[in-house]
PDB file of N, CA and C in Angstrom:
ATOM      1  N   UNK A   1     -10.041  -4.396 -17.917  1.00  0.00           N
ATOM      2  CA  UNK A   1      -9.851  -3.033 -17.442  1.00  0.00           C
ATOM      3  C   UNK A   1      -8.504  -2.498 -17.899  1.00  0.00           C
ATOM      4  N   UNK A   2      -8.373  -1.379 -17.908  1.00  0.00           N
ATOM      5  CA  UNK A   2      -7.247  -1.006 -18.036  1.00  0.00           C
ATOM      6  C   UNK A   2      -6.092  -0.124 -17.320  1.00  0.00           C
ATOM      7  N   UNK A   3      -6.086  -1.240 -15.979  1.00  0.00           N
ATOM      8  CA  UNK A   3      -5.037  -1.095 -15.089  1.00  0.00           C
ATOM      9  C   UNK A   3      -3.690  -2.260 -15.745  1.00  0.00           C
ATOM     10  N   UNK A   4      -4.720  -3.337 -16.173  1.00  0.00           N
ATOM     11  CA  UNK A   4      -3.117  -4.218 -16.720  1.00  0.00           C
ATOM     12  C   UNK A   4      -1.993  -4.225 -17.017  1.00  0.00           C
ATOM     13  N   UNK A   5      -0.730  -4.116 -16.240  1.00  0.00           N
ATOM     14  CA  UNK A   5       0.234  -3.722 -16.162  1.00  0.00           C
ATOM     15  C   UNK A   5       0.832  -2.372 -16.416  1.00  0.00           C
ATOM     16  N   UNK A   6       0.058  -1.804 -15.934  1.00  0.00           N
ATOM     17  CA  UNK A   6       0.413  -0.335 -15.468  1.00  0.00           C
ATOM     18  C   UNK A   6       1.241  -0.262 -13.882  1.00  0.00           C
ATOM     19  N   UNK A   7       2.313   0.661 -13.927  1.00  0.00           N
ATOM     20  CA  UNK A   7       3.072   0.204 -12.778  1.00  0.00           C
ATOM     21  C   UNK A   7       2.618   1.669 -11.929  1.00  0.00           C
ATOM     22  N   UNK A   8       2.477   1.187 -10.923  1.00  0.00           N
ATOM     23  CA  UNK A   8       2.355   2.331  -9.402  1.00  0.00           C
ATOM     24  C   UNK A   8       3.436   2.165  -8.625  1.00  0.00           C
ATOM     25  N   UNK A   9       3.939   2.920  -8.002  1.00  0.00           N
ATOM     26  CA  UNK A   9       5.046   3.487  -6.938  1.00  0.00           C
ATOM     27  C   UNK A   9       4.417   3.563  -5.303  1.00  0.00           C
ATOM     28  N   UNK A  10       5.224   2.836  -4.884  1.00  0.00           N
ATOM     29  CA  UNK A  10       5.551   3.303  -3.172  1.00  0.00           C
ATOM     30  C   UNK A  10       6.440   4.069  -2.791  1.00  0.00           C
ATOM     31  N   UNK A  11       6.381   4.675  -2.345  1.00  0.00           N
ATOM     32  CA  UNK A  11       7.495   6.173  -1.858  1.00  0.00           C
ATOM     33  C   UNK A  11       7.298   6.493  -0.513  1.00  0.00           C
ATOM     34  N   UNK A  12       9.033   6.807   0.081  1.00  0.00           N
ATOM     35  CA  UNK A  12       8.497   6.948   1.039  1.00  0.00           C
ATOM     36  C   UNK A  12       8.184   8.661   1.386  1.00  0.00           C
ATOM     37  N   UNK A  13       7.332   8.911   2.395  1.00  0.00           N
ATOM     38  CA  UNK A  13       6.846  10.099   2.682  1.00  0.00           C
ATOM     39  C   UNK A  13       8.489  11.039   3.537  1.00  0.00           C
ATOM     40  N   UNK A  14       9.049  10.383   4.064  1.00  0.00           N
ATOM     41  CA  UNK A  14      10.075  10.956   4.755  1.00  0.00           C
ATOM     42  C   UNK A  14      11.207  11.637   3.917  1.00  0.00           C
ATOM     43  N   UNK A  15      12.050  10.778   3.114  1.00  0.00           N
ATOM     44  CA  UNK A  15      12.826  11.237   1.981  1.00  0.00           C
ATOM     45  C   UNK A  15      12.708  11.089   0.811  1.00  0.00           C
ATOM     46  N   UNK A  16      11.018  10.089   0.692  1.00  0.00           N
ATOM     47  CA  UNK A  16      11.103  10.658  -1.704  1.00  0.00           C
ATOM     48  C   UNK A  16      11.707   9.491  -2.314  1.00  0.00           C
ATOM     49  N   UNK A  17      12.281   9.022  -1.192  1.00  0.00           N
ATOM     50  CA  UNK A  17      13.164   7.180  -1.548  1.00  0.00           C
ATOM     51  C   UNK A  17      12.192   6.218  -2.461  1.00  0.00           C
ATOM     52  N   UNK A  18      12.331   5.658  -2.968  1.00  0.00           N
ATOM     53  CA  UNK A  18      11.532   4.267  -3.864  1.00  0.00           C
ATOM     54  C   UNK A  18      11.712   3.345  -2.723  1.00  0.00           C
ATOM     55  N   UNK A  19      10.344   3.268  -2.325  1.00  0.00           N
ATOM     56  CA  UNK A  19      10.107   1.381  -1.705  1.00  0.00           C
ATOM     57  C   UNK A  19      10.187   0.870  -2.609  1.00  0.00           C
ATOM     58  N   UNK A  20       9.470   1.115  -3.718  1.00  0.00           N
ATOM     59  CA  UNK A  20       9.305  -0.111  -4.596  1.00  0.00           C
ATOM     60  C   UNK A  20       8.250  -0.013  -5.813  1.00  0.00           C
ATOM     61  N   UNK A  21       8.073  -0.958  -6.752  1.00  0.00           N
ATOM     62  CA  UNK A  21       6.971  -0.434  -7.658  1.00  0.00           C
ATOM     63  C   UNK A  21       6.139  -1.954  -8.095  1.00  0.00           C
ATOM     64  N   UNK A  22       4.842  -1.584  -8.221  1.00  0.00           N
ATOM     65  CA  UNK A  22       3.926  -2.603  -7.903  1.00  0.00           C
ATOM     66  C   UNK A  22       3.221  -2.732  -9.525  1.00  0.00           C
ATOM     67  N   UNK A  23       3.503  -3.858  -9.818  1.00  0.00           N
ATOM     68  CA  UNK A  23       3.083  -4.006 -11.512  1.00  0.00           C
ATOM     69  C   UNK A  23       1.892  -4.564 -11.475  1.00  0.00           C
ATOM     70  N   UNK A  24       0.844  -4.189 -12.313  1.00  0.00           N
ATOM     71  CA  UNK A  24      -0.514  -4.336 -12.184  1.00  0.00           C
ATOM     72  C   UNK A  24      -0.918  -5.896 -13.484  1.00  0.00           C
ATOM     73  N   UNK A  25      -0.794  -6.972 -12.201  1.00  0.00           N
ATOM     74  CA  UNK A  25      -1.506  -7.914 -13.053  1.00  0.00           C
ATOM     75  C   UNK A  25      -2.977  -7.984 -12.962  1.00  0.00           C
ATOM     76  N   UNK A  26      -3.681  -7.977 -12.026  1.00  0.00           N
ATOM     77  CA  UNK A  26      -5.355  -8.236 -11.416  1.00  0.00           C
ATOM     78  C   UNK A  26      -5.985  -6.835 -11.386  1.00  0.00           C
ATOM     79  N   UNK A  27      -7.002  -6.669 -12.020  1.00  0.00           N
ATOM     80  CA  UNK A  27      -8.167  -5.690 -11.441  1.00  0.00           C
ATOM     81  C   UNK A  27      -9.298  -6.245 -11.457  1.00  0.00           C
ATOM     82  N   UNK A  28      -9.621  -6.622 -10.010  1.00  0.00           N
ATOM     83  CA  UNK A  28     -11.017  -6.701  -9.498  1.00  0.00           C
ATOM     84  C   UNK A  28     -11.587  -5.757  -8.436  1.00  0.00           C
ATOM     85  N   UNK A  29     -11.990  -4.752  -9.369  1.00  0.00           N
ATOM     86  CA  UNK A  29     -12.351  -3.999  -8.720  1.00  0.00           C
ATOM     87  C   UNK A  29     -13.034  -4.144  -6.758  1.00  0.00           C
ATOM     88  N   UNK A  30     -13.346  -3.324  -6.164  1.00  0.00           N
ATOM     89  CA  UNK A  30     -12.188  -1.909  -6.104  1.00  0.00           C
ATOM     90  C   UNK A  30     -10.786  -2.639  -5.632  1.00  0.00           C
ATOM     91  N   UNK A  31     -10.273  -3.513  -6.036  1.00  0.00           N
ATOM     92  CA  UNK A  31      -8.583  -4.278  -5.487  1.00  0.00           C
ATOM     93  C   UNK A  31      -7.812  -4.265  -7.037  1.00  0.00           C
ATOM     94  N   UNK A  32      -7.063  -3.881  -6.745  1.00  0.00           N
ATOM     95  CA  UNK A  32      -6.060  -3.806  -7.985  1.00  0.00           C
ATOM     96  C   UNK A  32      -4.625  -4.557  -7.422  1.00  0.00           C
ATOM     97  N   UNK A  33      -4.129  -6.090  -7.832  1.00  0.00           N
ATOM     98  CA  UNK A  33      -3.062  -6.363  -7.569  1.00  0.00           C
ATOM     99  C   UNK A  33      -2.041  -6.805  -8.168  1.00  0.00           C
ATOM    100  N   UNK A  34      -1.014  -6.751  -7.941  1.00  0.00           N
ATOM    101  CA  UNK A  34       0.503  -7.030  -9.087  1.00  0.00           C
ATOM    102  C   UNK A  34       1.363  -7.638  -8.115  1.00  0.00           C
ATOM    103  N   UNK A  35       2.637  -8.107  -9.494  1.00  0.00           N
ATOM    104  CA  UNK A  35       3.822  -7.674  -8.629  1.00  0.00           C
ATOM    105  C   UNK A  35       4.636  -6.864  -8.281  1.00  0.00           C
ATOM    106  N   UNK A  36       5.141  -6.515  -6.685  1.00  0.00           N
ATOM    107  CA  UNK A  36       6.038  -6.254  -6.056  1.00  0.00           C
ATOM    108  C   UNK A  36       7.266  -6.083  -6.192  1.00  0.00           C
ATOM    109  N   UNK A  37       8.031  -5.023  -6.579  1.00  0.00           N
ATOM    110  CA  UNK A  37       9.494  -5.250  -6.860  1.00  0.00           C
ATOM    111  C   UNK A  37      10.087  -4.354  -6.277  1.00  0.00           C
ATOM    112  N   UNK A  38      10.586  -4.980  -4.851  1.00  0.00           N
ATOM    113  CA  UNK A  38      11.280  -3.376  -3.664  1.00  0.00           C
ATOM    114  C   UNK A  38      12.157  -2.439  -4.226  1.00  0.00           C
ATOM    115  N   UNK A  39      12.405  -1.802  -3.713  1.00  0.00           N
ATOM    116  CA  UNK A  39      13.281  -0.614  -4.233  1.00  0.00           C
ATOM    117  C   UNK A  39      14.023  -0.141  -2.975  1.00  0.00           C
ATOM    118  N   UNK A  40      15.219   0.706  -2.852  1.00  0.00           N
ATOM    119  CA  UNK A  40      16.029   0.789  -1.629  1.00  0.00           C
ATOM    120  C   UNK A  40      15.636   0.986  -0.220  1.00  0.00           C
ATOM    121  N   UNK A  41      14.608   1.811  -0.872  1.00  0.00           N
ATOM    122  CA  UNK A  41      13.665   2.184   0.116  1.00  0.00           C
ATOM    123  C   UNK A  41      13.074   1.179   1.399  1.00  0.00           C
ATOM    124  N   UNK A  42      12.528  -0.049   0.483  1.00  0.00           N
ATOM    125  CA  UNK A  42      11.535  -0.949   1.392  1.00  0.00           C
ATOM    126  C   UNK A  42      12.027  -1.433   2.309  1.00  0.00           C
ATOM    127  N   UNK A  43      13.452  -1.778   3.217  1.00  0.00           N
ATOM    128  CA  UNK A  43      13.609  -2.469   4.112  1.00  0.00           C
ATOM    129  C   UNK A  43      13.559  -1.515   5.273  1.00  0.00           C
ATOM    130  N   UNK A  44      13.068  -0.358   5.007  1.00  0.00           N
ATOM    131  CA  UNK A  44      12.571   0.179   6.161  1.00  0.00           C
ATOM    132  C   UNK A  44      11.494   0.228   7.037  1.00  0.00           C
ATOM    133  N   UNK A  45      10.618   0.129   5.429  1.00  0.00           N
ATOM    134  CA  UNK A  45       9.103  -0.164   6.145  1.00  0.00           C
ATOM    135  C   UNK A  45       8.636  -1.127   6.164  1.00  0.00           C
ATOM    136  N   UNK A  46       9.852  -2.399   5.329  1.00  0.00           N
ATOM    137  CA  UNK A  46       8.843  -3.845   5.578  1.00  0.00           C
ATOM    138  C   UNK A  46       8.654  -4.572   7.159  1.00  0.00           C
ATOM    139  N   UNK A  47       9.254  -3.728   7.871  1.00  0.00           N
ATOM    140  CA  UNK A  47       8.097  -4.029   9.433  1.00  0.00           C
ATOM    141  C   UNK A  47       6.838  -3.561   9.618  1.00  0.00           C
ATOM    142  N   UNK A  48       6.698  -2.293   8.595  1.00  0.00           N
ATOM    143  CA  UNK A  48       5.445  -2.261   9.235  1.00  0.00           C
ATOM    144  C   UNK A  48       4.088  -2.808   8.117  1.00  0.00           C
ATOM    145  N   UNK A  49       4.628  -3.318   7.137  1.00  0.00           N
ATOM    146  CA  UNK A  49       3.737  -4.319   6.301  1.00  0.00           C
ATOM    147  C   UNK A  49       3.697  -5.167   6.789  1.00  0.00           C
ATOM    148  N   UNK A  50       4.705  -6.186   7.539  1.00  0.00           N
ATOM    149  CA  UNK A  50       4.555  -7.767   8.201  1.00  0.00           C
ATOM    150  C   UNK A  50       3.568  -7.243   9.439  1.00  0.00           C
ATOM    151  N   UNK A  51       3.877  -6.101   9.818  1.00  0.00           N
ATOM    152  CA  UNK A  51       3.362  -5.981  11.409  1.00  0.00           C
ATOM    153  C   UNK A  51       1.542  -5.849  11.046  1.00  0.00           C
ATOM    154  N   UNK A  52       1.509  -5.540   9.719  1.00  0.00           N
ATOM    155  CA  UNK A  52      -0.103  -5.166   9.658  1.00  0.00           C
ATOM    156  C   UNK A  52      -0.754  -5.983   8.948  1.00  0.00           C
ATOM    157  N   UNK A  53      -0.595  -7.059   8.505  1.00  0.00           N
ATOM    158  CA  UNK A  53      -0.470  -8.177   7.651  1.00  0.00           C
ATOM    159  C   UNK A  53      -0.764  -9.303   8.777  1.00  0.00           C
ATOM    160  N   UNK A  54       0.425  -9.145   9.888  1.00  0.00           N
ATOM    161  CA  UNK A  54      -0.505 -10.475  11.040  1.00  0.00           C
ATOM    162  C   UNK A  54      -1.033  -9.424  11.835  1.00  0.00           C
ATOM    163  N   UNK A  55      -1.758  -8.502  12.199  1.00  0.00           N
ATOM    164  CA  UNK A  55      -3.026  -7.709  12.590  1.00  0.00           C
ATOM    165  C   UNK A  55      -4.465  -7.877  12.060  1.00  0.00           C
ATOM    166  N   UNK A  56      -3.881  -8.299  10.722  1.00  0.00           N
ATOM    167  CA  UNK A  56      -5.002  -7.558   9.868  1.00  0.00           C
ATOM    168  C   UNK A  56      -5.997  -9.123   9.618  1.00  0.00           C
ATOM    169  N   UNK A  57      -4.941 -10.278  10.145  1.00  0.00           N
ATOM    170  CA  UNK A  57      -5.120 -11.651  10.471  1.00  0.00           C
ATOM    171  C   UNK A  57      -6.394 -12.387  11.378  1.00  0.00           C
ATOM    172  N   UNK A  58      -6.123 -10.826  12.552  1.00  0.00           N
ATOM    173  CA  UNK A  58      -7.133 -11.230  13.420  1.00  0.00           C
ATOM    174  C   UNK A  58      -7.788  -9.591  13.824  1.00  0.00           C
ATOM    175  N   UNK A  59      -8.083  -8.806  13.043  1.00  0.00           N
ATOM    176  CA  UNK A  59      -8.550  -7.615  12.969  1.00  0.00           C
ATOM    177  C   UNK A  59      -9.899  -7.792  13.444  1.00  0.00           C
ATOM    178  N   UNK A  60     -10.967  -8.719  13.550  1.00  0.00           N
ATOM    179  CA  UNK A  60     -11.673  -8.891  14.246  1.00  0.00           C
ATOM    180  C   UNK A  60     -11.774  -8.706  15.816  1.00  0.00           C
ATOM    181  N   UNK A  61     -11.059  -9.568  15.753  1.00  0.00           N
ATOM    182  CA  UNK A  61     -10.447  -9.768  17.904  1.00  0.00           C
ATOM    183  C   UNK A  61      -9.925  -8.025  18.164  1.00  0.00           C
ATOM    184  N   UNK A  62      -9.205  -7.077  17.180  1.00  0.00           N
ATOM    185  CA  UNK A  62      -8.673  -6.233  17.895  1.00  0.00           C
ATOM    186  C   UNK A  62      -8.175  -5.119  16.850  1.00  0.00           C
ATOM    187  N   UNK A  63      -9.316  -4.172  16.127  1.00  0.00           N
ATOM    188  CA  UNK A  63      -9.717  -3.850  15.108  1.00  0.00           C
ATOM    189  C   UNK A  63      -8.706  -2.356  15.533  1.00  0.00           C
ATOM    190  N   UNK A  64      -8.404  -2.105  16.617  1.00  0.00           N
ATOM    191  CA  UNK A  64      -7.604  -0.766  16.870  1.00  0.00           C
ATOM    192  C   UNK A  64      -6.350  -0.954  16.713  1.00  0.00           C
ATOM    193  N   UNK A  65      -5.826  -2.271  17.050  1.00  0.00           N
ATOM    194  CA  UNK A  65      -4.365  -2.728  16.799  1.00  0.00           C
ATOM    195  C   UNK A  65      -4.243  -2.368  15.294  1.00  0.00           C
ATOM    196  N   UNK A  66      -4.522  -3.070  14.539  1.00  0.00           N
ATOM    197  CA  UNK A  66      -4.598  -3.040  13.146  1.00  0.00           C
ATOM    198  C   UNK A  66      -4.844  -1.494  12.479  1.00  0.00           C
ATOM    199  N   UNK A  67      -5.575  -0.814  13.345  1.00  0.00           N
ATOM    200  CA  UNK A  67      -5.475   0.247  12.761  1.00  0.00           C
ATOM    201  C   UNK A  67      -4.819   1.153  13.140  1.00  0.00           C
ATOM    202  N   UNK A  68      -3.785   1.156  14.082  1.00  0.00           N
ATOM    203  CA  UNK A  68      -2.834   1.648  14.682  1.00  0.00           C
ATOM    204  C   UNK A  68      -1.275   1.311  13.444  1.00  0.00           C
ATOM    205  N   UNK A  69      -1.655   0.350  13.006  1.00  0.00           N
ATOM    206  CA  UNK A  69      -0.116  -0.168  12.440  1.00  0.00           C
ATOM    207  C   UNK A  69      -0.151  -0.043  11.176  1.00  0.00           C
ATOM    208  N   UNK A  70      -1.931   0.127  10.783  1.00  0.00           N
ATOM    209  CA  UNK A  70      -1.685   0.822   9.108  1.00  0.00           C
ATOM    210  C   UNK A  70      -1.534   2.425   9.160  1.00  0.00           C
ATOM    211  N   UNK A  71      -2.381   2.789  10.068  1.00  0.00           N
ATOM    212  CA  UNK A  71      -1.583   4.252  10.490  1.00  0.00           C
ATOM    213  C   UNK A  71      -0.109   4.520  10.267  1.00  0.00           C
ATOM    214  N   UNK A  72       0.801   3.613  10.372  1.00  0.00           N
ATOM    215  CA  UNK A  72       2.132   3.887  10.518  1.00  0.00           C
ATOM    216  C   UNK A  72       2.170   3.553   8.965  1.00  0.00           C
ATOM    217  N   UNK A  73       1.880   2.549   8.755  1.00  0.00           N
ATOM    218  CA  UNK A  73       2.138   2.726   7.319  1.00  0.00           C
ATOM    219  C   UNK A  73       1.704   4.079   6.252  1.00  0.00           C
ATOM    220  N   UNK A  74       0.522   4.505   6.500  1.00  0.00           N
ATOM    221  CA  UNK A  74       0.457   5.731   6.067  1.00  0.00           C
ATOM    222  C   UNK A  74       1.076   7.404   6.121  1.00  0.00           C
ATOM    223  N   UNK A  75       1.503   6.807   7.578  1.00  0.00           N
ATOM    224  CA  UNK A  75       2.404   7.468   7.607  1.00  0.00           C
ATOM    225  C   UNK A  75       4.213   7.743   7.073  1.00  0.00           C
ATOM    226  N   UNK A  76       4.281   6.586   6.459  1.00  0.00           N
ATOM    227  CA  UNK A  76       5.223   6.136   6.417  1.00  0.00           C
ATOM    228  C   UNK A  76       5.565   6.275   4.850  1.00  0.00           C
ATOM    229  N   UNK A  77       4.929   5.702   3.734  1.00  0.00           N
ATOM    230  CA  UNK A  77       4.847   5.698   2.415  1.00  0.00           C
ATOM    231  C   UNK A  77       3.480   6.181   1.400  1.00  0.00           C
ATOM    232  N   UNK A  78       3.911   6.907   0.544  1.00  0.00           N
ATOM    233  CA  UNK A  78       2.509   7.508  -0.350  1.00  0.00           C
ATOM    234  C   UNK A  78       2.442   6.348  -1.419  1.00  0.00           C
ATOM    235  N   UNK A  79       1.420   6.407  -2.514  1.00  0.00           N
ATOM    236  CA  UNK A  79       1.113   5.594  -3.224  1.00  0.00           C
ATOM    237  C   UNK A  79       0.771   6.555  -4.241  1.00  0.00           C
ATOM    238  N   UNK A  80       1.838   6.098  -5.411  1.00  0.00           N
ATOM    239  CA  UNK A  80       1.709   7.377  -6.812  1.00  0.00           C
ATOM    240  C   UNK A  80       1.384   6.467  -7.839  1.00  0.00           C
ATOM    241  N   UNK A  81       0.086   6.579  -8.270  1.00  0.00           N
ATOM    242  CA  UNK A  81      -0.379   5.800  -9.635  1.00  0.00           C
ATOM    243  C   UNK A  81       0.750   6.528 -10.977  1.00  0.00           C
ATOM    244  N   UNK A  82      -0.122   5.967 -12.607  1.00  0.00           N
ATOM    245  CA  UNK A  82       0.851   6.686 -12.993  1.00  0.00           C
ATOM    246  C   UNK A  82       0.572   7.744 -12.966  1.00  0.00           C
ATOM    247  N   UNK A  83      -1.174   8.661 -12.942  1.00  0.00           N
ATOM    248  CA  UNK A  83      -1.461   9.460 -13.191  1.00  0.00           C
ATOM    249  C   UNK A  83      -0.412  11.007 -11.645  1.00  0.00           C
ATOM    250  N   UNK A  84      -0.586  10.188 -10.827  1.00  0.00           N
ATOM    251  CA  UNK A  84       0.456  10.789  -9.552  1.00  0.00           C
ATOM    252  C   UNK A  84      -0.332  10.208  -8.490  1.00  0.00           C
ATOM    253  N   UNK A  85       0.276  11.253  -7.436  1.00  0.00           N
ATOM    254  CA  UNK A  85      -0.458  10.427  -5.772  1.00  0.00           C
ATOM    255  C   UNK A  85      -1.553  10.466  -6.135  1.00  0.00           C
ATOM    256  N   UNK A  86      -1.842   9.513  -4.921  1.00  0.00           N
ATOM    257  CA  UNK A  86      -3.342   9.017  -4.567  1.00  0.00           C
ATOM    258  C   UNK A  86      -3.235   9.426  -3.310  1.00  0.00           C
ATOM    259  N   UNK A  87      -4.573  10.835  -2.897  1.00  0.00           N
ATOM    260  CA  UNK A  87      -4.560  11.011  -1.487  1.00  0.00           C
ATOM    261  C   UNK A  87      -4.939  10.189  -0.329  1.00  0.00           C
ATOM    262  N   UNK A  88      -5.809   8.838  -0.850  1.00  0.00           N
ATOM    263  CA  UNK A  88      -6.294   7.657  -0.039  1.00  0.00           C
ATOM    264  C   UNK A  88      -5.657   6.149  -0.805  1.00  0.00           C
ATOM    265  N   UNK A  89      -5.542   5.212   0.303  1.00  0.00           N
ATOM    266  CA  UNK A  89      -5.509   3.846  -0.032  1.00  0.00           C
ATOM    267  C   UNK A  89      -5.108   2.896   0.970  1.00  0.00           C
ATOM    268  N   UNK A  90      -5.508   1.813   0.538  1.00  0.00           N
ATOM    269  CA  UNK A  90      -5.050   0.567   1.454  1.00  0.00           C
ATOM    270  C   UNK A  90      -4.354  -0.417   0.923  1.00  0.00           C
ATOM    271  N   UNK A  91      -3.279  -0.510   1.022  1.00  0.00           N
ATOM    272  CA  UNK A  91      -1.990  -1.319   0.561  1.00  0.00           C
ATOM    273  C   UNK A  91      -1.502  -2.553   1.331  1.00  0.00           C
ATOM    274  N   UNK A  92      -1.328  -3.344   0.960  1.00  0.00           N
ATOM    275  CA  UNK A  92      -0.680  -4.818   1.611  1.00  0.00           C
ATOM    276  C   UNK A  92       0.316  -5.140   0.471  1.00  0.00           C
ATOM    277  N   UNK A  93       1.284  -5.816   1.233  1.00  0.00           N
ATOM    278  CA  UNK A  93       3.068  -5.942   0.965  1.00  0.00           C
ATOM    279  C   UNK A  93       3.028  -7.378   1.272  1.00  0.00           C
ATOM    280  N   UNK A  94       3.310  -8.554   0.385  1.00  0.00           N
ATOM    281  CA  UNK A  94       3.480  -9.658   1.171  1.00  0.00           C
ATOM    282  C   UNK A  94       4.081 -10.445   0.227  1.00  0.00           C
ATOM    283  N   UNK A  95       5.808 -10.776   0.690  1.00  0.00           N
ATOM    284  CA  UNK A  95       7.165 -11.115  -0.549  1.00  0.00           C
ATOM    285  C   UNK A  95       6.791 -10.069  -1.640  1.00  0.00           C
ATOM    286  N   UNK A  96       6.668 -10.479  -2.779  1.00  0.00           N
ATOM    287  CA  UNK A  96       6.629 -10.147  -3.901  1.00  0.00           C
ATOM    288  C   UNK A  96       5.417  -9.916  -5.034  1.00  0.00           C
ATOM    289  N   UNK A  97       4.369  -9.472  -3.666  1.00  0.00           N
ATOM    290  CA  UNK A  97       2.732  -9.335  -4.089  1.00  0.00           C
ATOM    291  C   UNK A  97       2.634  -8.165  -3.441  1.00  0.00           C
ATOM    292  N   UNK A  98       1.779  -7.424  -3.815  1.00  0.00           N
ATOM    293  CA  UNK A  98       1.133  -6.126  -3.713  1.00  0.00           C
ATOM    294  C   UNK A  98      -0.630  -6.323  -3.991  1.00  0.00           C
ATOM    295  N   UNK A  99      -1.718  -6.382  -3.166  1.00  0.00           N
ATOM    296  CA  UNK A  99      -2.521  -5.499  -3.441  1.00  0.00           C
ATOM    297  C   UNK A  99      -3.102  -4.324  -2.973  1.00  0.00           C
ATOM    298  N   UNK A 100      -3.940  -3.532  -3.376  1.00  0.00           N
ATOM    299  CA  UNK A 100      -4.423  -2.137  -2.680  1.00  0.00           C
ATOM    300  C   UNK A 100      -5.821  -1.555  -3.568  1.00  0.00           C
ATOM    301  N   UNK A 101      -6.254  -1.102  -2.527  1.00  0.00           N
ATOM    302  CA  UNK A 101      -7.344  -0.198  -3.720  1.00  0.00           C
ATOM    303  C   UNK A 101      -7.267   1.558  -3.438  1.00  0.00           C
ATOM    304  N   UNK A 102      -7.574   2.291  -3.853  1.00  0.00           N
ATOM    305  CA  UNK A 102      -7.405   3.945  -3.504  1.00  0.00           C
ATOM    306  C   UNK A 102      -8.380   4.425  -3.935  1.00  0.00           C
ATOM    307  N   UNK A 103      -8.249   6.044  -3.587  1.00  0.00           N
ATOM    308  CA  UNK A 103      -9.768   7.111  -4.069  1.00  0.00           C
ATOM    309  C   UNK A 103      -8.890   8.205  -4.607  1.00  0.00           C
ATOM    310  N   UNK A 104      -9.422   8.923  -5.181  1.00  0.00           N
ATOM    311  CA  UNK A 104      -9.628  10.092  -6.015  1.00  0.00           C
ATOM    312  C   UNK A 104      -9.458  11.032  -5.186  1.00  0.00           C
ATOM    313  N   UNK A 105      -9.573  10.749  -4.267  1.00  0.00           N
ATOM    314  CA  UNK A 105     -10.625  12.570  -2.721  1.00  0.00           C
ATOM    315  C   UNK A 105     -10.438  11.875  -1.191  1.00  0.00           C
ATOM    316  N   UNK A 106      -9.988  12.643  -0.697  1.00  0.00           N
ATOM    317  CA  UNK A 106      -8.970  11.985   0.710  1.00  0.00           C
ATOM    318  C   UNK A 106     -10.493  11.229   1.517  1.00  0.00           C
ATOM    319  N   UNK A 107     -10.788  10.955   2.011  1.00  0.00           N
ATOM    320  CA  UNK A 107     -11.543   9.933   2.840  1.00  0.00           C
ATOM    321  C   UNK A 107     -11.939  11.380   4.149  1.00  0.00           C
ATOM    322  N   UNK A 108     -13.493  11.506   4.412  1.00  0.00           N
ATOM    323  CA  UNK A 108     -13.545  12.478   5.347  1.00  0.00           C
ATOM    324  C   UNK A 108     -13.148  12.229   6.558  1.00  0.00           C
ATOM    325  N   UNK A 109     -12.598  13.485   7.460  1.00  0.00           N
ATOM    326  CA  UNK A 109     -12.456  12.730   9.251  1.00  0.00           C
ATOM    327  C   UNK A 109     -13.497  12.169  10.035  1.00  0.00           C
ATOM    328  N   UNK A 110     -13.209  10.999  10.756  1.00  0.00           N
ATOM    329  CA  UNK A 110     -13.931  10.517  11.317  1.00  0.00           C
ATOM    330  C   UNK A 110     -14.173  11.146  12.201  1.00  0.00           C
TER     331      UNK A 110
END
């Protein structure tokens, strides 16, 4: 495919700051994953990647927790391919790994 090392951006939504930028080794579809390389940005929000990361652990047992804390993450940082943002996605942060997959067209309200 030809995501292979194409680099995407985390940004945060508040000030425009660089979390970080995520280098594209894997595409298996729909998951696209790389490495991780923070940017000044990330030690703000890497609580709420650890926090959704052990949620997302036992997201079974308690499927609102988990979606309460990626909420914050969305709230928190956008995800700019190279082409630009992506109005949808699901991102995981863990050391120096990144994967996520995204859409084209925001996801309708539930």
């Amino acid at each position: 495919m030809g995501f292979t090392d194409e680099i995407w951006h985390v940004v945060s939504r508040h000030d425009e700051q660089p979390v970080g930028d995520i280098t594209i080794k894997e595409a298996d579809f729909p998951w696209l994953s790389g490495h991780f390389t923070p940017g000044p940005g990330f030690p703000a929000v890497k609580p709420l990647f650890d926090r959704e990361l052990a949620l997302l652990d036992r997201v079974n047992e308690d499927p609102d927790a988990w979606e309460a804390a990626y909420d914050d993450i969305v709230r928190a940082v956008t995800l700019v391919s190279p082409d630009g943002p992506v109005p949808e996605f699901l991102l995981h942060i863990q050391n120096d790994q990144a994967w996520f997959r995204w859409s084209d067209t925001p996801f309708p309200d539930a």
